[in-house]
C-alpha atoms as a PDB file:
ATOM      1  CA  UNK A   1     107.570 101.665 277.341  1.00  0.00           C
ATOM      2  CA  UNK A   2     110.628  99.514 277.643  1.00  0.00           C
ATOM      3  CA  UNK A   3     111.888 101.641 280.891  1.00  0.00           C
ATOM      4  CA  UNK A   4     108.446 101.395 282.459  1.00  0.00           C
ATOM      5  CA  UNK A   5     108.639  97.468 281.808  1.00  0.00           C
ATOM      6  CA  UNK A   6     111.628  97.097 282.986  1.00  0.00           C
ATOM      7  CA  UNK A   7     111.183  99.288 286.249  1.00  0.00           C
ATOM      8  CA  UNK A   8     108.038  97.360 287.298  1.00  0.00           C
ATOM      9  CA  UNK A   9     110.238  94.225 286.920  1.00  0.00           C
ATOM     10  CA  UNK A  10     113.005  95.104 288.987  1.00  0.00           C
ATOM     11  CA  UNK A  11     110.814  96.576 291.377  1.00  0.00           C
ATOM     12  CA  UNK A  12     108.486  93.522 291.613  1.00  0.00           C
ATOM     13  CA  UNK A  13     111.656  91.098 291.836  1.00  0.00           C
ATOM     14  CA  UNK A  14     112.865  93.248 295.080  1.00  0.00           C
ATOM     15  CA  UNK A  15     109.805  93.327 296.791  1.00  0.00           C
ATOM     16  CA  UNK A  16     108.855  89.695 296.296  1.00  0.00           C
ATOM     17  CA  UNK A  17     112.736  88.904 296.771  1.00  0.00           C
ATOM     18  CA  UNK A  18     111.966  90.351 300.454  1.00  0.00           C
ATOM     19  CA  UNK A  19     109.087  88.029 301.462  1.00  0.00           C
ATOM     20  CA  UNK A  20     110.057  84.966 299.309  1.00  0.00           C
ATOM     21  CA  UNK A  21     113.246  84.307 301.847  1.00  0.00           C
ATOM     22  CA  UNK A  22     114.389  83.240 304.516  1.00  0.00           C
ATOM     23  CA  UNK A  23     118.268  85.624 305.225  1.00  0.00           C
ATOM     24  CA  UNK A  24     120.271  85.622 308.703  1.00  0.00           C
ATOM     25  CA  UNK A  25     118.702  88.921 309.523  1.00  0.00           C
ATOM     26  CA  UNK A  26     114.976  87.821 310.036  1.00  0.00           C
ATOM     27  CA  UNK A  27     114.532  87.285 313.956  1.00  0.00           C
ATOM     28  CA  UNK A  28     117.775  88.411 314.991  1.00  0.00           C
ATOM     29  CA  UNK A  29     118.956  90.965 317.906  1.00  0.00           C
ATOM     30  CA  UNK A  30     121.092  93.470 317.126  1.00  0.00           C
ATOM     31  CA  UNK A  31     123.124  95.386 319.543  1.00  0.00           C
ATOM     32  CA  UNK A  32     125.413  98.563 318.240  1.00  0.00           C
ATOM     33  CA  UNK A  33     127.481 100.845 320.634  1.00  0.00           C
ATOM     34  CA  UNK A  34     129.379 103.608 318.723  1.00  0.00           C
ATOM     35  CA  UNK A  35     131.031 106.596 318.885  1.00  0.00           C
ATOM     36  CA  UNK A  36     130.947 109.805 316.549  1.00  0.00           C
ATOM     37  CA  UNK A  37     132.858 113.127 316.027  1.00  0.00           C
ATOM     38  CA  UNK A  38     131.663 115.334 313.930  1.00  0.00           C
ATOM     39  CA  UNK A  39     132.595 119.149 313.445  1.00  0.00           C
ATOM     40  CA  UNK A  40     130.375 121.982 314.488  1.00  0.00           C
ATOM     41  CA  UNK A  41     130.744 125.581 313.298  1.00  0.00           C
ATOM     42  CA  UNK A  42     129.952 128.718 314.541  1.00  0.00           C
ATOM     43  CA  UNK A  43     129.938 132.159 313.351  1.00  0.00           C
ATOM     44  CA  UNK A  44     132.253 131.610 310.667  1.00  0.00           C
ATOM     45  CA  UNK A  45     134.309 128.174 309.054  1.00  0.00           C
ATOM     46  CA  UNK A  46     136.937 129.105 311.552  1.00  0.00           C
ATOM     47  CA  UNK A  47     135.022 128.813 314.746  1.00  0.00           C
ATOM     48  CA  UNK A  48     134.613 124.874 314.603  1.00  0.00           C
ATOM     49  CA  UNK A  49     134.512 122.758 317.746  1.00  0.00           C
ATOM     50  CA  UNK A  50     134.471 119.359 318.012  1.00  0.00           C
ATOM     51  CA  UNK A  51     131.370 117.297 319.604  1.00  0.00           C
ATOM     52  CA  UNK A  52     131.398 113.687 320.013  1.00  0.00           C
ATOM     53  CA  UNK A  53     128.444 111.811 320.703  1.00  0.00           C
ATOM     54  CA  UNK A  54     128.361 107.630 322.424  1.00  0.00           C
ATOM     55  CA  UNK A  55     125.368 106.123 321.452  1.00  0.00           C
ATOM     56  CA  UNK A  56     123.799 102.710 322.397  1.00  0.00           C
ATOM     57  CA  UNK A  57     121.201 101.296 319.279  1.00  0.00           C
ATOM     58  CA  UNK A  58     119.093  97.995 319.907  1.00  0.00           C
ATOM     59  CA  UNK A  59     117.882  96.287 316.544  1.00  0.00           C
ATOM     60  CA  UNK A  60     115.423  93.245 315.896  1.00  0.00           C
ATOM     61  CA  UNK A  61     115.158  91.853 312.263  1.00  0.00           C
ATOM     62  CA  UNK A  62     111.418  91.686 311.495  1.00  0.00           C
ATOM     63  CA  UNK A  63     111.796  91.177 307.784  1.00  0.00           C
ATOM     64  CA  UNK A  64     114.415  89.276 305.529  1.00  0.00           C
ATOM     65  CA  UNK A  65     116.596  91.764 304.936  1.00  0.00           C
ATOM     66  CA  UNK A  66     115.202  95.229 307.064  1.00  0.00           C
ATOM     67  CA  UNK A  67     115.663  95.511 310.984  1.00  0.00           C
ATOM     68  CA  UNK A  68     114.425  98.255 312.889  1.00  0.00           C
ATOM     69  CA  UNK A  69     115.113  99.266 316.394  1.00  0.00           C
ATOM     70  CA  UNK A  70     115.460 102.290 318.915  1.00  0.00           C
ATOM     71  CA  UNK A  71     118.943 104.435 320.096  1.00  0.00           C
ATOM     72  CA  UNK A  72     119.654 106.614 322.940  1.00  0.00           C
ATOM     73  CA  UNK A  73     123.335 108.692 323.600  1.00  0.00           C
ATOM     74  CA  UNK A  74     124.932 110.458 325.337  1.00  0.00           C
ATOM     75  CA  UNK A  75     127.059 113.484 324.824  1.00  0.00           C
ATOM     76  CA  UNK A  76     128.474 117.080 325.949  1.00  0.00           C
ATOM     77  CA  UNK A  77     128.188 119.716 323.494  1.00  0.00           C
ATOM     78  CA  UNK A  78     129.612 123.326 323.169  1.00  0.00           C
ATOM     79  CA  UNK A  79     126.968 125.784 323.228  1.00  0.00           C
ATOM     80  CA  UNK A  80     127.392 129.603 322.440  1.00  0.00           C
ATOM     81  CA  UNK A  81     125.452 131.943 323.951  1.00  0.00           C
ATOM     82  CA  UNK A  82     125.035 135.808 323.715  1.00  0.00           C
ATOM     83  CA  UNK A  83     127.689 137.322 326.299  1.00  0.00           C
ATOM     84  CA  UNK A  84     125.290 139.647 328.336  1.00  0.00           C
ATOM     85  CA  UNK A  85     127.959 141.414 330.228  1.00  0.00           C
ATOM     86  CA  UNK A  86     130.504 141.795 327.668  1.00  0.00           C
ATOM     87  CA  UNK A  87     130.768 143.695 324.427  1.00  0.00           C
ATOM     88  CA  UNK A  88     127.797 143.752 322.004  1.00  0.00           C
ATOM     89  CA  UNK A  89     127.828 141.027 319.564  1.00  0.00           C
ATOM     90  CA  UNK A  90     130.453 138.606 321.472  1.00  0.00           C
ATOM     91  CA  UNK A  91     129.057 135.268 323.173  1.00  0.00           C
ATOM     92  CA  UNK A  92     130.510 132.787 325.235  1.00  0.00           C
ATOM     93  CA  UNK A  93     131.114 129.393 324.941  1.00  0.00           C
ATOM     94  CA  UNK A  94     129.974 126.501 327.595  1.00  0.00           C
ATOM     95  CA  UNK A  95     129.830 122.643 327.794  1.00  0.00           C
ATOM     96  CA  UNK A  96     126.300 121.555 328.411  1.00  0.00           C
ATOM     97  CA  UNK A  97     124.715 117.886 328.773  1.00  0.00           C
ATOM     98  CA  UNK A  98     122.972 116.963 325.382  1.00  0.00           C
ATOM     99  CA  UNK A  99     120.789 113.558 325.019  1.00  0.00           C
ATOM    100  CA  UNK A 100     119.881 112.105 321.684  1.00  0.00           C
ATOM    101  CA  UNK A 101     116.696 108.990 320.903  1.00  0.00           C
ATOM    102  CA  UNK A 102     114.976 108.131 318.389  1.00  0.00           C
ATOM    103  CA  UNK A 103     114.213 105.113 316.013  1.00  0.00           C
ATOM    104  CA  UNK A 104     116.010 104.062 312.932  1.00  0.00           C
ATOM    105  CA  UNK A 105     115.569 101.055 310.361  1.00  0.00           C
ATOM    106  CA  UNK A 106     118.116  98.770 308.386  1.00  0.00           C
ATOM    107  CA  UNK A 107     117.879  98.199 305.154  1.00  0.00           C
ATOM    108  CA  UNK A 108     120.540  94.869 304.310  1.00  0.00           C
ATOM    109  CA  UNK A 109     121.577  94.724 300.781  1.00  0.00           C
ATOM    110  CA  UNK A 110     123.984  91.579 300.956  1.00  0.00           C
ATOM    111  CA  UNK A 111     121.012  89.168 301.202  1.00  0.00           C
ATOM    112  CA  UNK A 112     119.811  90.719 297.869  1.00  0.00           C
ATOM    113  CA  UNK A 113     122.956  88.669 296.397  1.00  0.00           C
ATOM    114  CA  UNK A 114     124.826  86.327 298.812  1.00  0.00           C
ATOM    115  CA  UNK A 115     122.090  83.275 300.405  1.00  0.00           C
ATOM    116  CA  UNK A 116     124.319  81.850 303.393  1.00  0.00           C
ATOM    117  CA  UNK A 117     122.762  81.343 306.527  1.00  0.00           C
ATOM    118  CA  UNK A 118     125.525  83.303 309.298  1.00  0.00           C
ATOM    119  CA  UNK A 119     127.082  85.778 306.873  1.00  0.00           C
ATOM    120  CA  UNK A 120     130.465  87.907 308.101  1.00  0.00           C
ATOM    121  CA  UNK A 121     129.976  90.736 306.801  1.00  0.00           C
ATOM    122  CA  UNK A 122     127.103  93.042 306.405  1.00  0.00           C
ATOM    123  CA  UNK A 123     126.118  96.131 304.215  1.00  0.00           C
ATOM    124  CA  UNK A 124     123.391  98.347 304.641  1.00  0.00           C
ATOM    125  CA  UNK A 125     121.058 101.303 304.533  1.00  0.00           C
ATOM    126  CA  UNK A 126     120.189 103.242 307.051  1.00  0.00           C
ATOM    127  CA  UNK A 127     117.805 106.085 308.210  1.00  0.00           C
ATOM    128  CA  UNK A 128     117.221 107.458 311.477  1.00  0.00           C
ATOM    129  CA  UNK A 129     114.886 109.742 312.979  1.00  0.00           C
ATOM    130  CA  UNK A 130     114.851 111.115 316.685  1.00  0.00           C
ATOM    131  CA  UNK A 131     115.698 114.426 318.653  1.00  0.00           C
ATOM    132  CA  UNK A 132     118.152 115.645 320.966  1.00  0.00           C
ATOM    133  CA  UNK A 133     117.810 117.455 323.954  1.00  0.00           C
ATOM    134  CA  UNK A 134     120.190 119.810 325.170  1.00  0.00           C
ATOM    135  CA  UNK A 135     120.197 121.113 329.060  1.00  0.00           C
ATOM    136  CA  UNK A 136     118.274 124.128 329.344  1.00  0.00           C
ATOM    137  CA  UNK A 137     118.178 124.414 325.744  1.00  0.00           C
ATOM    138  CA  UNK A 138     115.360 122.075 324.857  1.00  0.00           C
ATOM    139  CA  UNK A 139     114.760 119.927 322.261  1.00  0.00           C
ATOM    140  CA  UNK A 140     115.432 119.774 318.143  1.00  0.00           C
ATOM    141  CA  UNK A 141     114.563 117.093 315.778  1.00  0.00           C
ATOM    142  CA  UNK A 142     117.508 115.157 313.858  1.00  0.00           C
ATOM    143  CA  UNK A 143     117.325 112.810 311.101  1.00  0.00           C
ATOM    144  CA  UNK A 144     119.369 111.522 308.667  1.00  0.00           C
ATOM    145  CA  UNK A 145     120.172 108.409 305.679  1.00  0.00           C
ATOM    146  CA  UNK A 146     123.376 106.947 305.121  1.00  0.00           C
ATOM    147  CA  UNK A 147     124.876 103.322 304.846  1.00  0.00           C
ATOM    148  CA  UNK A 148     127.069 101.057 307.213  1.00  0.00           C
ATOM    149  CA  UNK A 149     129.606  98.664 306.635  1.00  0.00           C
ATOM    150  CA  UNK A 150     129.821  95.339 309.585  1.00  0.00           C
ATOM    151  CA  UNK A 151     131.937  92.748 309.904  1.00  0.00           C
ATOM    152  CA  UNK A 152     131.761  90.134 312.250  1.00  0.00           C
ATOM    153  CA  UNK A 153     135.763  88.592 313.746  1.00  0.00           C
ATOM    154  CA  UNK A 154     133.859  86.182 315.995  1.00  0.00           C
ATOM    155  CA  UNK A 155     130.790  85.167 314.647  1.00  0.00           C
ATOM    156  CA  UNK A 156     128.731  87.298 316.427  1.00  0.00           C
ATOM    157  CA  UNK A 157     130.961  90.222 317.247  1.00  0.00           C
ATOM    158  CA  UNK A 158     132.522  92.945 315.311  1.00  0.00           C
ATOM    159  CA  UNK A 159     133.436  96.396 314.599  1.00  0.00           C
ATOM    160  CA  UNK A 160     130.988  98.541 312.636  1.00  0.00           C
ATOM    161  CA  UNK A 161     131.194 101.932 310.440  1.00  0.00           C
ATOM    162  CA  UNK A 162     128.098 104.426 309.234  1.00  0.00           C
ATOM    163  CA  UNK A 163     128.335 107.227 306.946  1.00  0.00           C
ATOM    164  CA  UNK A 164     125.434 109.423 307.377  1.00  0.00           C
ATOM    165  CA  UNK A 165     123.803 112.461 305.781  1.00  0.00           C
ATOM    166  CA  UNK A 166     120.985 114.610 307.772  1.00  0.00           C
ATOM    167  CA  UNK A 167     120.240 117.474 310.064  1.00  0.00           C
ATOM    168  CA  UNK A 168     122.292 116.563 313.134  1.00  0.00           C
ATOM    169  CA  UNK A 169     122.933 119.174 315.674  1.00  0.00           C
ATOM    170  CA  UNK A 170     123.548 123.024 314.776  1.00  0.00           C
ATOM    171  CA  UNK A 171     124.734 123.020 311.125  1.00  0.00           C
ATOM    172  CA  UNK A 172     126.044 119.487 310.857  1.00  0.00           C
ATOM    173  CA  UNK A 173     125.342 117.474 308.006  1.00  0.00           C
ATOM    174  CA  UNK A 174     127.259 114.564 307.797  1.00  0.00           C
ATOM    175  CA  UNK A 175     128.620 111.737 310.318  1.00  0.00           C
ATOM    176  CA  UNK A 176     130.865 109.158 310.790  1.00  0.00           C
ATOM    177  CA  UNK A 177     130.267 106.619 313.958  1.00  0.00           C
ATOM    178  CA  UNK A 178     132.221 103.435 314.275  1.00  0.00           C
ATOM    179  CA  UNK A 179     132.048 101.351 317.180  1.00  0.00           C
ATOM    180  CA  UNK A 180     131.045  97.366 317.865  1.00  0.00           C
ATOM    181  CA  UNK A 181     128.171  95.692 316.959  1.00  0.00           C
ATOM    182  CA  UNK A 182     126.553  92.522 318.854  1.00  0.00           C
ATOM    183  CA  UNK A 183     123.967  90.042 316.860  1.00  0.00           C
ATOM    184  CA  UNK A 184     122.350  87.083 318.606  1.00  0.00           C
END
């Protein structure tokens, strides 16, 4: 009975916590360009090649402490194909052009603790959902949860760095992306 008192407690004091505040992330834009690498394996764990990916994310702050936006990148992938006029069983590898979009939301803890008005620094959740479509492969569905670490040199400018955990392209599971982040 206790842990059931004590759940709807904490639970009640986060979700009122969210609407009874005003935080730096309600109403503001933010802008994230980053860059990934991230591993992909074929056939076997010594067949890797690396993929990179650029990606351009636009976020608005509609709550306290959550923002939600929309992302679109950019990348060229390896793809391996069956080798139709070689032995049976070998493929062949080519660079094709791959495009990635979807939606993701922010989740800011750092307003849970710290109440300043233009805070530095800035931790968060994250989960996105989207696709990417490869040329003259069609599309596939990625999504993934992770967190991201901000901080800001010049007010409103700073690097940025997400950890991520998902279905990503091929066998991928996990993702780091850096890059700079924008807030007006």
């Amino acid at each position: 009975m206790k842990r059931i008192l004590l759940s709807f407690i904490i639970t009640n004091v986060l979700i009122f916590s969210t609407f009874g505040q005003e935080s730096y992330i309600k109403a503001r834009w933010n802008i994230k360009a980053g860059y990934s690498i991230y591993k992909t394996q074929f056939f076997s764990s010594s067949n890797t090649v690396n993929n990179n990916n650029y990606r351009l994310e636009i976020n608005y702050g509609f709550r306290n402490k959550t923002e939600t936006g929309v992302y679109a990148g950019y990348s060229r992938i390896m793809i391996y194909e069956p080798w139709t006029s070689g032995p049976p069983g070998s493929y062949v590898g080519s660079t094709v052009k791959a495009f990635f979009y979807g939606v993701n939301c922010n989740y800011h803890l750092l307003p849970l603790i710290i109440k300043e008005d233009d805070f530095r620094f800035d931790l968060y959740l994250t989960g996105k959902l989207g696709g990417i479509s490869i040329e003259r492969h069609g599309s596939q569905p990625e999504y993934s949860i992770g967190g991201g670490l901000a901080f800001y040199l010049f007010k409103h400018i700073g690097p940025f760095i997400e950890y991520s955990y998902g279905k990503f392209y091929y066998n991928d599971h996990k993702k780091i992306r850096y890059g700079l982040s924008l807030t007006f």
